[in-house]
PDB file of N, CA and C in Angstrom:
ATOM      1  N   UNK A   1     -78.964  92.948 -49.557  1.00  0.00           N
ATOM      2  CA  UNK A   1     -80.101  92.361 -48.885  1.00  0.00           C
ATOM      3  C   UNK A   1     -80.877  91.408 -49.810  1.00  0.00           C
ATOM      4  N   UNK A   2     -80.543  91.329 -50.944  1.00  0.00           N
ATOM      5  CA  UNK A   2     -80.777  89.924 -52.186  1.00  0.00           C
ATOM      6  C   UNK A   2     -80.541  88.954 -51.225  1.00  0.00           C
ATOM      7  N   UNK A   3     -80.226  88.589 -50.954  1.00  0.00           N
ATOM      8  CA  UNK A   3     -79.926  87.118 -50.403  1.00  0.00           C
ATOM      9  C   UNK A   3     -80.968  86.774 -48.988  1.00  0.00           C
ATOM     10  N   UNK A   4     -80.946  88.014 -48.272  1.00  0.00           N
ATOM     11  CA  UNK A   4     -82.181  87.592 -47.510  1.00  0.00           C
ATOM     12  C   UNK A   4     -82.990  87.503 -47.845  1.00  0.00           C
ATOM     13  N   UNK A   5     -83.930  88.805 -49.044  1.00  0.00           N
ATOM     14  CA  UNK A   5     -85.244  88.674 -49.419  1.00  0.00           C
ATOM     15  C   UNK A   5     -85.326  86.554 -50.030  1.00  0.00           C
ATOM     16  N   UNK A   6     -84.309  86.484 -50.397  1.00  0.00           N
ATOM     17  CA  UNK A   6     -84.398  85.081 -51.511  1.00  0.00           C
ATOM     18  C   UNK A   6     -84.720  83.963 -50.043  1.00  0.00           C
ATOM     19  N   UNK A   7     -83.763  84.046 -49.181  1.00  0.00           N
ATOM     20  CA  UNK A   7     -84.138  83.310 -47.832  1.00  0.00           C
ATOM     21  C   UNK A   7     -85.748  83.541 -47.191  1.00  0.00           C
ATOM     22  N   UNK A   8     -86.160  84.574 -47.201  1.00  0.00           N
ATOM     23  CA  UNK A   8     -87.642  85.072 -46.955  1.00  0.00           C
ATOM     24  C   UNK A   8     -88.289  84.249 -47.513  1.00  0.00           C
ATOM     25  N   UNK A   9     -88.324  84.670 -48.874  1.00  0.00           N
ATOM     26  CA  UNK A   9     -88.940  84.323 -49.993  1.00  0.00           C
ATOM     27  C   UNK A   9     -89.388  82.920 -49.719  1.00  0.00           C
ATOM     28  N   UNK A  10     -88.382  81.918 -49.629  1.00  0.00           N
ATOM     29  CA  UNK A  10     -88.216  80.770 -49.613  1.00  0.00           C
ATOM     30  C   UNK A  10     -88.951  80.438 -47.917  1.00  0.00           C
ATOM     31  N   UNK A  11     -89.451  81.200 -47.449  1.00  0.00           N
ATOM     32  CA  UNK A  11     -90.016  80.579 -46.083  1.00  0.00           C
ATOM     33  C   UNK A  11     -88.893  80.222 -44.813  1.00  0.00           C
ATOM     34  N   UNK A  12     -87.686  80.965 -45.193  1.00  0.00           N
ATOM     35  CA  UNK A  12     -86.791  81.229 -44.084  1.00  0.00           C
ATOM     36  C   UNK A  12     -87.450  81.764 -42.875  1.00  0.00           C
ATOM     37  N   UNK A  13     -87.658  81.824 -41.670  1.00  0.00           N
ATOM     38  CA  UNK A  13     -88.389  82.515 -40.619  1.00  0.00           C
ATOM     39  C   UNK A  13     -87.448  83.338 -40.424  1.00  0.00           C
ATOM     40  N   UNK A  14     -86.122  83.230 -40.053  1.00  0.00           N
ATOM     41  CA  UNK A  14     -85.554  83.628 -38.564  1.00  0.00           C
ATOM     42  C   UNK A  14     -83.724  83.828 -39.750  1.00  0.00           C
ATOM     43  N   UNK A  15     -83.625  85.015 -39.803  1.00  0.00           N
ATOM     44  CA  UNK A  15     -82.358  85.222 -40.720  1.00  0.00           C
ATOM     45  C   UNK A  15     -81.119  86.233 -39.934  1.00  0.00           C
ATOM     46  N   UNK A  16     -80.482  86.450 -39.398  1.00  0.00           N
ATOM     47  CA  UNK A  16     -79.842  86.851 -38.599  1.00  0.00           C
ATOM     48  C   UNK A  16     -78.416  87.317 -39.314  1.00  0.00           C
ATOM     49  N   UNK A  17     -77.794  88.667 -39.720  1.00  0.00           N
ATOM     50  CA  UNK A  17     -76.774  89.166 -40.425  1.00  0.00           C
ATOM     51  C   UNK A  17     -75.692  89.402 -39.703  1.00  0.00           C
ATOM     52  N   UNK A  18     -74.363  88.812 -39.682  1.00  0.00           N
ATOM     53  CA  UNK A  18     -73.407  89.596 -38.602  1.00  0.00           C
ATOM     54  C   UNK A  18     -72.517  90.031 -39.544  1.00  0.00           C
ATOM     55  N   UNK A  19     -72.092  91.331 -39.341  1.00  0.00           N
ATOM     56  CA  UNK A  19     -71.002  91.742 -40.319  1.00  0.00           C
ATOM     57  C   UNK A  19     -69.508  91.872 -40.201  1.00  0.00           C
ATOM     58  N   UNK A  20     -69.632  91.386 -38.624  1.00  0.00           N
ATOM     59  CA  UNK A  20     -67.817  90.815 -38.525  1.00  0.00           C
ATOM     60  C   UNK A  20     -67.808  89.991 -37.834  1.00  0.00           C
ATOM     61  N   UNK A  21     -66.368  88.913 -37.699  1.00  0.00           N
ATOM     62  CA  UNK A  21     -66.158  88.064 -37.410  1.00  0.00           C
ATOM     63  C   UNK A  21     -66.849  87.723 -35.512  1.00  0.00           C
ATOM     64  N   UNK A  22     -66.827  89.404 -35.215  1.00  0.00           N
ATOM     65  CA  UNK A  22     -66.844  89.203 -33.484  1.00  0.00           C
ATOM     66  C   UNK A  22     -68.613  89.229 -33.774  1.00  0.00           C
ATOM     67  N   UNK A  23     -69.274  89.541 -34.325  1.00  0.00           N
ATOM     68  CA  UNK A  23     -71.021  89.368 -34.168  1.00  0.00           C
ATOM     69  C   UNK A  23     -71.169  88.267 -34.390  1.00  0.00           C
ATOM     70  N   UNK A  24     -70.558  86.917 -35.376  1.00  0.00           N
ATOM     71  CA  UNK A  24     -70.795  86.025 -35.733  1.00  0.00           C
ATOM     72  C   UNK A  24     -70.537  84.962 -34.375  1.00  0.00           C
ATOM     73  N   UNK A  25     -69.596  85.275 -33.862  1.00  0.00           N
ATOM     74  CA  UNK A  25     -69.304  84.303 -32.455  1.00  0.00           C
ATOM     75  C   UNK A  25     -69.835  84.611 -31.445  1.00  0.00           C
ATOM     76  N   UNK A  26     -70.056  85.531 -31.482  1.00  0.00           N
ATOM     77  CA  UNK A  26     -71.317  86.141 -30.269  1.00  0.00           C
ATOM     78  C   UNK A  26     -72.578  85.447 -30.686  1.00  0.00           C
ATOM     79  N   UNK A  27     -72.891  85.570 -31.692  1.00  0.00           N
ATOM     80  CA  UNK A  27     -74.512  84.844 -31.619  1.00  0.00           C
ATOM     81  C   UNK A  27     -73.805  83.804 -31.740  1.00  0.00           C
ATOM     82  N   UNK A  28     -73.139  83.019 -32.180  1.00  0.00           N
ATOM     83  CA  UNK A  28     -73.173  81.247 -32.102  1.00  0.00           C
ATOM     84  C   UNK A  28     -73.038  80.955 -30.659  1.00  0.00           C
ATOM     85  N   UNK A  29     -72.401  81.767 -29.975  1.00  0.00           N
ATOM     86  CA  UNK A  29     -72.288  81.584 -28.176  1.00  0.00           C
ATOM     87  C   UNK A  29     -73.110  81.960 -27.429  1.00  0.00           C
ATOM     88  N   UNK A  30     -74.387  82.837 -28.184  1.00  0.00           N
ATOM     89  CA  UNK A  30     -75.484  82.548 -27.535  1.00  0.00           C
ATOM     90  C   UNK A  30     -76.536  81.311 -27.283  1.00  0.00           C
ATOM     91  N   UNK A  31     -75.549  80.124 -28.059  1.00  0.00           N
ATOM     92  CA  UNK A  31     -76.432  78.947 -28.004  1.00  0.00           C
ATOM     93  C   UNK A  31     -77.069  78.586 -29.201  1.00  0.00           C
ATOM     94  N   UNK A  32     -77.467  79.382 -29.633  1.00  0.00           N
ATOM     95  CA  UNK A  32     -78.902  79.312 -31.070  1.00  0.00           C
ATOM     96  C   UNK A  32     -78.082  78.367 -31.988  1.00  0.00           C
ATOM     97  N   UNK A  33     -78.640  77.749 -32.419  1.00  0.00           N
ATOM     98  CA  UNK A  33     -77.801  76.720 -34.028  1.00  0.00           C
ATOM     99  C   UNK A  33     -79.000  76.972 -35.182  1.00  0.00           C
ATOM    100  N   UNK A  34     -78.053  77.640 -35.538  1.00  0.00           N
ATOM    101  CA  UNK A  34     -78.692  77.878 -37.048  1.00  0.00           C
ATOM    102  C   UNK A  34     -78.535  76.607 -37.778  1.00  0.00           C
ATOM    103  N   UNK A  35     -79.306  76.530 -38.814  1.00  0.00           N
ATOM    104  CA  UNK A  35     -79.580  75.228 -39.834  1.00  0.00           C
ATOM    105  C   UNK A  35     -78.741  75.761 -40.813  1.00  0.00           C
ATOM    106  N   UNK A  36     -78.371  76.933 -40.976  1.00  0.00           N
ATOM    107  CA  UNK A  36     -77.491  77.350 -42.238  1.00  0.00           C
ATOM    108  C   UNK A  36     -76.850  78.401 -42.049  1.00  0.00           C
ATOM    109  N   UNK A  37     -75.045  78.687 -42.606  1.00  0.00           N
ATOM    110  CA  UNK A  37     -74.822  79.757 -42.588  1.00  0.00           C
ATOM    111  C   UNK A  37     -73.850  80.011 -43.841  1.00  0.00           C
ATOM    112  N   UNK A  38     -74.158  81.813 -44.166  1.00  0.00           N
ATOM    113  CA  UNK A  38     -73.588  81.827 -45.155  1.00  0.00           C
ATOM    114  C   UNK A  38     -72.289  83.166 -45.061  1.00  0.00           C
ATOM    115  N   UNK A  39     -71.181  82.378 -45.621  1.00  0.00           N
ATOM    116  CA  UNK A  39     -69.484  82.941 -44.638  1.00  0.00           C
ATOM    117  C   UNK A  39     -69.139  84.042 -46.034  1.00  0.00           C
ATOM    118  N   UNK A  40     -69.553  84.942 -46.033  1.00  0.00           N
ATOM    119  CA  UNK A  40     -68.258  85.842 -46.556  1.00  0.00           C
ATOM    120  C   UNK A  40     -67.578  86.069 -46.542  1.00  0.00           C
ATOM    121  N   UNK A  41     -66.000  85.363 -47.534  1.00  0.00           N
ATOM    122  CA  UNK A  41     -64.470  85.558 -47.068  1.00  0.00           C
ATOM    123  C   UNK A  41     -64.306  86.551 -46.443  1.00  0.00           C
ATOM    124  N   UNK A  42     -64.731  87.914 -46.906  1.00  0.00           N
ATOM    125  CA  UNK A  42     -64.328  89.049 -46.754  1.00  0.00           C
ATOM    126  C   UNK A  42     -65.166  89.970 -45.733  1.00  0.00           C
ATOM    127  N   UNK A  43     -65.025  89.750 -45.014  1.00  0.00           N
ATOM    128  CA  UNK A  43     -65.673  90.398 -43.385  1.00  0.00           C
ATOM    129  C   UNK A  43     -65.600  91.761 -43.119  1.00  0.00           C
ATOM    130  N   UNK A  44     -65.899  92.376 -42.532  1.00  0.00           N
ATOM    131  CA  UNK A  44     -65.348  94.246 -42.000  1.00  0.00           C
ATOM    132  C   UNK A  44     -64.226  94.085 -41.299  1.00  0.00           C
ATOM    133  N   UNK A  45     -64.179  93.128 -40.418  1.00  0.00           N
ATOM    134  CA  UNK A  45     -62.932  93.276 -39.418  1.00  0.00           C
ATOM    135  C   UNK A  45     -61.783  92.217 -39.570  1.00  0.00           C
ATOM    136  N   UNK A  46     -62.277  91.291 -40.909  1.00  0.00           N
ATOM    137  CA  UNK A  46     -60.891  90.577 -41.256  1.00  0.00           C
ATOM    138  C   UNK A  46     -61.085  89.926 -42.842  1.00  0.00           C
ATOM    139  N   UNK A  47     -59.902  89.176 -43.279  1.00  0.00           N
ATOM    140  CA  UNK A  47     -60.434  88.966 -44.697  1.00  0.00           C
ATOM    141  C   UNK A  47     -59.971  87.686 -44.404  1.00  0.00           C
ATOM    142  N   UNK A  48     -60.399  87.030 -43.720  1.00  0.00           N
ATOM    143  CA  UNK A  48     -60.732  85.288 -43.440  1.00  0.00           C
ATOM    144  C   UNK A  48     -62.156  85.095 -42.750  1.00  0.00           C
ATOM    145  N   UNK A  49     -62.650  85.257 -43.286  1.00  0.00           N
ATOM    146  CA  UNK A  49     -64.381  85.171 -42.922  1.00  0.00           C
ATOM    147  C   UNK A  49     -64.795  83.370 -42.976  1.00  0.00           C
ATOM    148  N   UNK A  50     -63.859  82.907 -43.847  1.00  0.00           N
ATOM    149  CA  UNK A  50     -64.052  81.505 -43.337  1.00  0.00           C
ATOM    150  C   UNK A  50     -63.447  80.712 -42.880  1.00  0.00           C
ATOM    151  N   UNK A  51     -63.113  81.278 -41.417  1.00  0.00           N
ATOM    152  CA  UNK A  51     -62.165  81.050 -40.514  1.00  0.00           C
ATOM    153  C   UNK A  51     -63.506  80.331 -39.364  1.00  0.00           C
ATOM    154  N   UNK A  52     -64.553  81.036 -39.600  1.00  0.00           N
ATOM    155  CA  UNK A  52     -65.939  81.073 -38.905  1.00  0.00           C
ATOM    156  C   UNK A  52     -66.142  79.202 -39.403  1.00  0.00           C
ATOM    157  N   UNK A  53     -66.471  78.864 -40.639  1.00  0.00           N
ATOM    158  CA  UNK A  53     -66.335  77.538 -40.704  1.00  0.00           C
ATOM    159  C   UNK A  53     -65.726  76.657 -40.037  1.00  0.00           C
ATOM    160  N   UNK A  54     -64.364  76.591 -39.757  1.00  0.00           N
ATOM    161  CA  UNK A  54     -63.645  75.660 -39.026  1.00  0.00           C
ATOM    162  C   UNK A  54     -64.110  75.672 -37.728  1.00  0.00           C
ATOM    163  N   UNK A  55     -64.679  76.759 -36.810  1.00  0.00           N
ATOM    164  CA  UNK A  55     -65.244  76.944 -35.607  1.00  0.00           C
ATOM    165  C   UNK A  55     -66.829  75.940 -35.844  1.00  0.00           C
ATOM    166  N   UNK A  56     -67.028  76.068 -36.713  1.00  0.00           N
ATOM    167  CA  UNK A  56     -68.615  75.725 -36.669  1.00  0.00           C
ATOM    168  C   UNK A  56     -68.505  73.794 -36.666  1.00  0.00           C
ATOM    169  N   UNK A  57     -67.442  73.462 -37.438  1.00  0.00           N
ATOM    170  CA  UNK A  57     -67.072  72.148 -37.662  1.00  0.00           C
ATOM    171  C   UNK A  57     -66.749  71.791 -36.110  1.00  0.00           C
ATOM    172  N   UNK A  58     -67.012  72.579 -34.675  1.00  0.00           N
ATOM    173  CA  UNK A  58     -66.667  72.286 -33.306  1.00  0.00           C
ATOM    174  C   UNK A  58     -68.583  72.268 -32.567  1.00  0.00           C
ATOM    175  N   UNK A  59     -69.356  72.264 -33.490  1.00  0.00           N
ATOM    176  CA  UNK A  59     -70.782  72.228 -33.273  1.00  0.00           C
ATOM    177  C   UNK A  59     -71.013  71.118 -32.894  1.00  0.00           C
ATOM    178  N   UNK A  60     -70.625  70.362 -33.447  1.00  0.00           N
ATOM    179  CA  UNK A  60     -70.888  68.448 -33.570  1.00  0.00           C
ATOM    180  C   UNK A  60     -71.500  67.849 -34.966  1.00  0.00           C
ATOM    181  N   UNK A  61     -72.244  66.981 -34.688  1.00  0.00           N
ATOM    182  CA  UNK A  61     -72.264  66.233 -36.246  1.00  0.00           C
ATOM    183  C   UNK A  61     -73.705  67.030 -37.109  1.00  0.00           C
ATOM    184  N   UNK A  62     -74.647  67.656 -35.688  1.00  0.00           N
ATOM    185  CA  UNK A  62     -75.774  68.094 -36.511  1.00  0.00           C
ATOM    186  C   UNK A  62     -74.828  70.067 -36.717  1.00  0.00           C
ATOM    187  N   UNK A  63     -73.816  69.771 -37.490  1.00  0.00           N
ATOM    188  CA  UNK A  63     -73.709  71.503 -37.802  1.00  0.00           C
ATOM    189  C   UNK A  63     -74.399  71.650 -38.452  1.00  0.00           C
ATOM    190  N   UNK A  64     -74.504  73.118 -38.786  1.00  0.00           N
ATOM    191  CA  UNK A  64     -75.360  74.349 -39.613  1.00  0.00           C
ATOM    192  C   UNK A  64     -74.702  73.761 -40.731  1.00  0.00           C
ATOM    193  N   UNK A  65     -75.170  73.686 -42.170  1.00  0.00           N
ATOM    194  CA  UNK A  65     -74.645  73.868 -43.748  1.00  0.00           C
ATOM    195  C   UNK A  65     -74.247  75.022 -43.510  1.00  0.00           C
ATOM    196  N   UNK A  66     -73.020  75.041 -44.677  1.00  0.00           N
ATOM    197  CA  UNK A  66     -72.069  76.247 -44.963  1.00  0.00           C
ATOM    198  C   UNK A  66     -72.153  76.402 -46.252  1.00  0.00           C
ATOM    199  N   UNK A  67     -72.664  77.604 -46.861  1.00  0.00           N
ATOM    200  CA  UNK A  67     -71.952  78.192 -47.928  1.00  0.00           C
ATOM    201  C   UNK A  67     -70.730  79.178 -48.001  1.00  0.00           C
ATOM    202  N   UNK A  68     -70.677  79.661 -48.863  1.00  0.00           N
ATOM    203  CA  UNK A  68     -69.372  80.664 -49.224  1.00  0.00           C
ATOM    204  C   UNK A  68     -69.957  81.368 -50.329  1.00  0.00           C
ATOM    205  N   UNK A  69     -69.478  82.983 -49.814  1.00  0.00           N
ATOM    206  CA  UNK A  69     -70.074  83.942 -50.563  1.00  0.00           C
ATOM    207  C   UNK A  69     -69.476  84.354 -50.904  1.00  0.00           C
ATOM    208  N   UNK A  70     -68.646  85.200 -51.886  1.00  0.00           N
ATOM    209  CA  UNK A  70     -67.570  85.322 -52.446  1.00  0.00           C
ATOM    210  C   UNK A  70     -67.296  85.945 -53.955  1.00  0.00           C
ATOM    211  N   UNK A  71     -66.004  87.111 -54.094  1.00  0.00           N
ATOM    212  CA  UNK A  71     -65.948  87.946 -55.381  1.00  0.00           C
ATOM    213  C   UNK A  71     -64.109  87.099 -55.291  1.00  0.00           C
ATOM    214  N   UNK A  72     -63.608  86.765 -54.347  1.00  0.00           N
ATOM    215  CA  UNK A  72     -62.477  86.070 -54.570  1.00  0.00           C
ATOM    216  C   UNK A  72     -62.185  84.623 -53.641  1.00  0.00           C
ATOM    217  N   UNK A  73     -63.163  83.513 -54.607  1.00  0.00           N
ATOM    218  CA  UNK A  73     -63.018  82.119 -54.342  1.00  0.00           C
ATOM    219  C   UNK A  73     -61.798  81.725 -54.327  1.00  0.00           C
ATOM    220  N   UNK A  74     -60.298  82.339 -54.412  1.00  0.00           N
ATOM    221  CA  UNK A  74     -58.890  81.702 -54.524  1.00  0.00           C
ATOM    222  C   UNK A  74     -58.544  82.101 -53.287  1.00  0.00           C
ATOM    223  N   UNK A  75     -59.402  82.659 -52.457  1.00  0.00           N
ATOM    224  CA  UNK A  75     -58.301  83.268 -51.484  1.00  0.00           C
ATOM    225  C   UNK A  75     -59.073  82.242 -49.943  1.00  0.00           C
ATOM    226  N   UNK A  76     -60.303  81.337 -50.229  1.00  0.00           N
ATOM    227  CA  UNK A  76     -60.637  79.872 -49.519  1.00  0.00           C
ATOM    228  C   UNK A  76     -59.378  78.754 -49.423  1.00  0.00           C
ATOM    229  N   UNK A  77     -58.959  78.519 -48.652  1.00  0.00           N
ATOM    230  CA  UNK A  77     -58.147  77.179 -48.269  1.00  0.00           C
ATOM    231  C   UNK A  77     -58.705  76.098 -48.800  1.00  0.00           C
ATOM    232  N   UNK A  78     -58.757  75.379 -49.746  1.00  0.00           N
ATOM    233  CA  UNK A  78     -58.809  73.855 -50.212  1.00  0.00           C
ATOM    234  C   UNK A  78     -59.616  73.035 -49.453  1.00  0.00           C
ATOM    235  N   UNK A  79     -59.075  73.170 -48.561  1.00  0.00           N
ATOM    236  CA  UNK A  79     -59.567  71.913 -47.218  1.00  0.00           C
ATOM    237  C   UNK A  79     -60.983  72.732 -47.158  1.00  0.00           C
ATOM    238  N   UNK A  80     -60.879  74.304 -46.244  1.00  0.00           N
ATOM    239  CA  UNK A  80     -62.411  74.952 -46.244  1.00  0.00           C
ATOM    240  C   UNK A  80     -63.348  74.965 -47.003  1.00  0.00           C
ATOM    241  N   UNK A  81     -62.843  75.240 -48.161  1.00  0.00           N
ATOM    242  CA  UNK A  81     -63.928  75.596 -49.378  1.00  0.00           C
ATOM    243  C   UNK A  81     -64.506  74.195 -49.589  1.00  0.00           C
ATOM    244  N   UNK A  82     -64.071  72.515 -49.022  1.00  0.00           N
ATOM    245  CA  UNK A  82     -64.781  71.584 -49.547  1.00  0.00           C
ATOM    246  C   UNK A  82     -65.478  71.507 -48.258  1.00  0.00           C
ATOM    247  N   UNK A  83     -65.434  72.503 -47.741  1.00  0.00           N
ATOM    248  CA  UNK A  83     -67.201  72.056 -46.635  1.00  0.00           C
ATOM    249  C   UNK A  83     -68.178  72.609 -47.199  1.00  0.00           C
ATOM    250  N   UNK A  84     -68.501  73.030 -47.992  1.00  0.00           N
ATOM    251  CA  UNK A  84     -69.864  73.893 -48.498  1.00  0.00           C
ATOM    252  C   UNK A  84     -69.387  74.229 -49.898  1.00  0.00           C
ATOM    253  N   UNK A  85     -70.690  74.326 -50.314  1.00  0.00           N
ATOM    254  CA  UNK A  85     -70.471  75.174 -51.713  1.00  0.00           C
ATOM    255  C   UNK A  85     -70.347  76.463 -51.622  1.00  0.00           C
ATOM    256  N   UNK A  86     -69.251  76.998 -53.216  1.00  0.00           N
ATOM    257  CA  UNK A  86     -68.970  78.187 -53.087  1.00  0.00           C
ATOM    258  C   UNK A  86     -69.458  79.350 -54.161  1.00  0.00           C
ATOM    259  N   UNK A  87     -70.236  79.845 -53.732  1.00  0.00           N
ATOM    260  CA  UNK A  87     -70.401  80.981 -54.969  1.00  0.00           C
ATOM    261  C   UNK A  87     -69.700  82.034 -54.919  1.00  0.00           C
ATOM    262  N   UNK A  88     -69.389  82.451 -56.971  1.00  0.00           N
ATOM    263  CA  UNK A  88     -68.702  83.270 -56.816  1.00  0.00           C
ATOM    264  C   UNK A  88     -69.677  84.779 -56.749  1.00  0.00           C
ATOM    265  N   UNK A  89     -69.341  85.951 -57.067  1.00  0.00           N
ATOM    266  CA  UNK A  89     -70.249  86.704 -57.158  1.00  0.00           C
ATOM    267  C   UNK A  89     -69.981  87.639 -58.355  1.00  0.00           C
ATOM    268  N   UNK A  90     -71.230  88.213 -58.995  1.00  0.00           N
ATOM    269  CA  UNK A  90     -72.281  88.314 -58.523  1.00  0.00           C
ATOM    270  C   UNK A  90     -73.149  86.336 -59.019  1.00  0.00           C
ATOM    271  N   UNK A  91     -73.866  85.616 -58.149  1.00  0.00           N
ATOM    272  CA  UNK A  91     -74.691  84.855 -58.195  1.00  0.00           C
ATOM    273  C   UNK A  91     -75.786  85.056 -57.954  1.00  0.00           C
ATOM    274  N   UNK A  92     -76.921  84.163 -58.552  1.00  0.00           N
ATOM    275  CA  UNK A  92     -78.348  83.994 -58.248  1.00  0.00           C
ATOM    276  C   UNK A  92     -78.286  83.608 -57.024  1.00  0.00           C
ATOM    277  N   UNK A  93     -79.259  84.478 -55.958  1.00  0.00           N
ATOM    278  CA  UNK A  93     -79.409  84.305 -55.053  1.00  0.00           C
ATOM    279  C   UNK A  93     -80.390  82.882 -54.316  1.00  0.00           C
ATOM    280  N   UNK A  94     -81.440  83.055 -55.795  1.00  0.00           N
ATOM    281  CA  UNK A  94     -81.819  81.505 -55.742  1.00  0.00           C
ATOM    282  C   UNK A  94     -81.409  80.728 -55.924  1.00  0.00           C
ATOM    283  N   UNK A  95     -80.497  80.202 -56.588  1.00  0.00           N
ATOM    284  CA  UNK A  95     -79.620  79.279 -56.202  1.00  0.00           C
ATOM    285  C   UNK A  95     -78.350  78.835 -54.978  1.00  0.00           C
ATOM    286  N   UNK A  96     -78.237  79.704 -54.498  1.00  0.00           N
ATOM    287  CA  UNK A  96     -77.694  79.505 -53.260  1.00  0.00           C
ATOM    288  C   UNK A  96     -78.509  78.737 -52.412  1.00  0.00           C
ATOM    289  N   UNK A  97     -79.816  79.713 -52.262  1.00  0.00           N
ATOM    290  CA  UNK A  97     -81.109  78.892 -51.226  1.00  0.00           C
ATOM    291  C   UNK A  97     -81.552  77.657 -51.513  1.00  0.00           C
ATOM    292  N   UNK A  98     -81.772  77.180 -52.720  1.00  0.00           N
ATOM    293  CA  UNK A  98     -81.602  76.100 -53.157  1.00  0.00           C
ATOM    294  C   UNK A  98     -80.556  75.262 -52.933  1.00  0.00           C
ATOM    295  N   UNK A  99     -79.543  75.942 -53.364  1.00  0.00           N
ATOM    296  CA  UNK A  99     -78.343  74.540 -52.964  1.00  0.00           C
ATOM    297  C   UNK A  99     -78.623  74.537 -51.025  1.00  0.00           C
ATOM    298  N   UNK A 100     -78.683  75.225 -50.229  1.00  0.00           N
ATOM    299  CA  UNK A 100     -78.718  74.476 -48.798  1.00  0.00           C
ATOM    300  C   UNK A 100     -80.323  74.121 -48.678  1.00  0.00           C
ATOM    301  N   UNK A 101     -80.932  74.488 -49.302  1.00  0.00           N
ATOM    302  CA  UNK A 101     -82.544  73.403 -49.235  1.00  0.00           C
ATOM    303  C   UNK A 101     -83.071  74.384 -47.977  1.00  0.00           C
ATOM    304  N   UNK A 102     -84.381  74.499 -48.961  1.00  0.00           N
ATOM    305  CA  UNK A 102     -85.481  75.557 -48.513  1.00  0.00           C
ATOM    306  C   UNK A 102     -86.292  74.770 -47.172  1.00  0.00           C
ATOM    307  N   UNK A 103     -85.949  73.626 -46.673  1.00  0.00           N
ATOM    308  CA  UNK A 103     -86.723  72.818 -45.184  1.00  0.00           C
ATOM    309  C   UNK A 103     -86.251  73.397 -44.159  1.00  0.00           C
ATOM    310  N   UNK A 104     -85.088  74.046 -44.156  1.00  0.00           N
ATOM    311  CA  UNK A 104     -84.517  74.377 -42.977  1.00  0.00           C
ATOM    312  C   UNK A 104     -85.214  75.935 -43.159  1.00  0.00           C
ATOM    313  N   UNK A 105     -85.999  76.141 -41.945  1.00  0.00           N
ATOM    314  CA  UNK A 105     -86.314  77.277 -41.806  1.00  0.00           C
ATOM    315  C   UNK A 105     -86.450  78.306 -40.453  1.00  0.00           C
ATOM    316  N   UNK A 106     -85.413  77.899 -39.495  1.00  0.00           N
ATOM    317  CA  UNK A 106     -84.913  78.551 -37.907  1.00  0.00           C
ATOM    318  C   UNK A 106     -83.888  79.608 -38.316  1.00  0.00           C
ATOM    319  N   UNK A 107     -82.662  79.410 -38.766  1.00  0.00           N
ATOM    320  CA  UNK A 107     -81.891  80.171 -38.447  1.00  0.00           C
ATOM    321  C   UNK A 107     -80.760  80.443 -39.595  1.00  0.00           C
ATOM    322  N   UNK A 108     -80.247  81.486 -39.605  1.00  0.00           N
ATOM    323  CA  UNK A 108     -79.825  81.986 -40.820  1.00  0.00           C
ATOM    324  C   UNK A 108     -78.484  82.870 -40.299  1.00  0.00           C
ATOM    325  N   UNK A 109     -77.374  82.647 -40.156  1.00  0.00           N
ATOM    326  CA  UNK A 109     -76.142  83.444 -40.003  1.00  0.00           C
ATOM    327  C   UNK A 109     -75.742  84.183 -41.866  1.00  0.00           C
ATOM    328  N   UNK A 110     -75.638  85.557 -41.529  1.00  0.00           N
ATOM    329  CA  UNK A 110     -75.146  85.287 -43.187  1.00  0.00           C
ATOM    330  C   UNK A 110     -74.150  87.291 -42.920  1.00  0.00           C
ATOM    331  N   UNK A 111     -73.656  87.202 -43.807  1.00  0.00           N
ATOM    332  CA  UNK A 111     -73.004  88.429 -44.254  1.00  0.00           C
ATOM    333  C   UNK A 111     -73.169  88.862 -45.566  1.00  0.00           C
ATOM    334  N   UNK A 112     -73.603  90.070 -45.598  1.00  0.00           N
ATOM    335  CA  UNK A 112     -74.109  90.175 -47.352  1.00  0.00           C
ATOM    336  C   UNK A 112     -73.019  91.708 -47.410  1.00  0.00           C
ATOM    337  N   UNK A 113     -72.848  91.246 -48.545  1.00  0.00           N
ATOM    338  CA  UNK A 113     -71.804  92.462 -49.144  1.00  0.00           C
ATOM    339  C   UNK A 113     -73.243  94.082 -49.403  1.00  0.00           C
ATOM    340  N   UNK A 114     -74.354  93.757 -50.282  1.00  0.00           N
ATOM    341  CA  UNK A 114     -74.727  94.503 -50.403  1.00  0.00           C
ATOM    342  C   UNK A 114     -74.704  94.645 -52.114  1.00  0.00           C
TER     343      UNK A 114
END
């Protein structure tokens, strides 16, 4: 929960956690567009968590920023991993929030290991 308090912190309003691949498409199909989301390869119910990226690249041109959260950055596809920056872990959580910029403050998709 580091990574939300750091989103808080930073004047995030609205932060929203899904911890598998099927919570994450459920709220994006509820409509809502988050300004940012952050993809943990490694999901509960699959270990392509940024599989969720390539879906989001079907948003249109105003998508959400993508990070990548991550203890194994080799196991990102090339092509994926150059949509967003990738941290490995453990990282400063402030710097993550920083790299997608503390203005965006609606909506927050994220998966935290814990």
């Amino acid at each position: 929960m580091t990574l939300e308090d750091a989103f808080r912190r930073a004047g995030t309003q609205d932060v929203e956690i899904c911890q598998t691949m099927q919570a994450t498409v459920q709220a994006l199909e509820k409509g809502r567009r988050p300004d940012a989301i952050v993809l943990d390869v490694h999901l509960a119910d699959r270990d392509d968590g940024w599989a969720i990226a390539e879906l989001v690249t079907m948003l249109g041109p105003k998508r959400p920023h993508i990070a990548f959260s991550t203890g194994s950055p080799q196991d990102i596809p090339e092509e994926i991993a150059e949509m967003g920056p990738v941290f490995e872990k453990p990282y400063n959580p402030e710097q993550l929030v920083a790299e997608l910029g503390t203005g965006r403050k609606r909506g927050l998709f994220a998966r935290l290991l814990g």
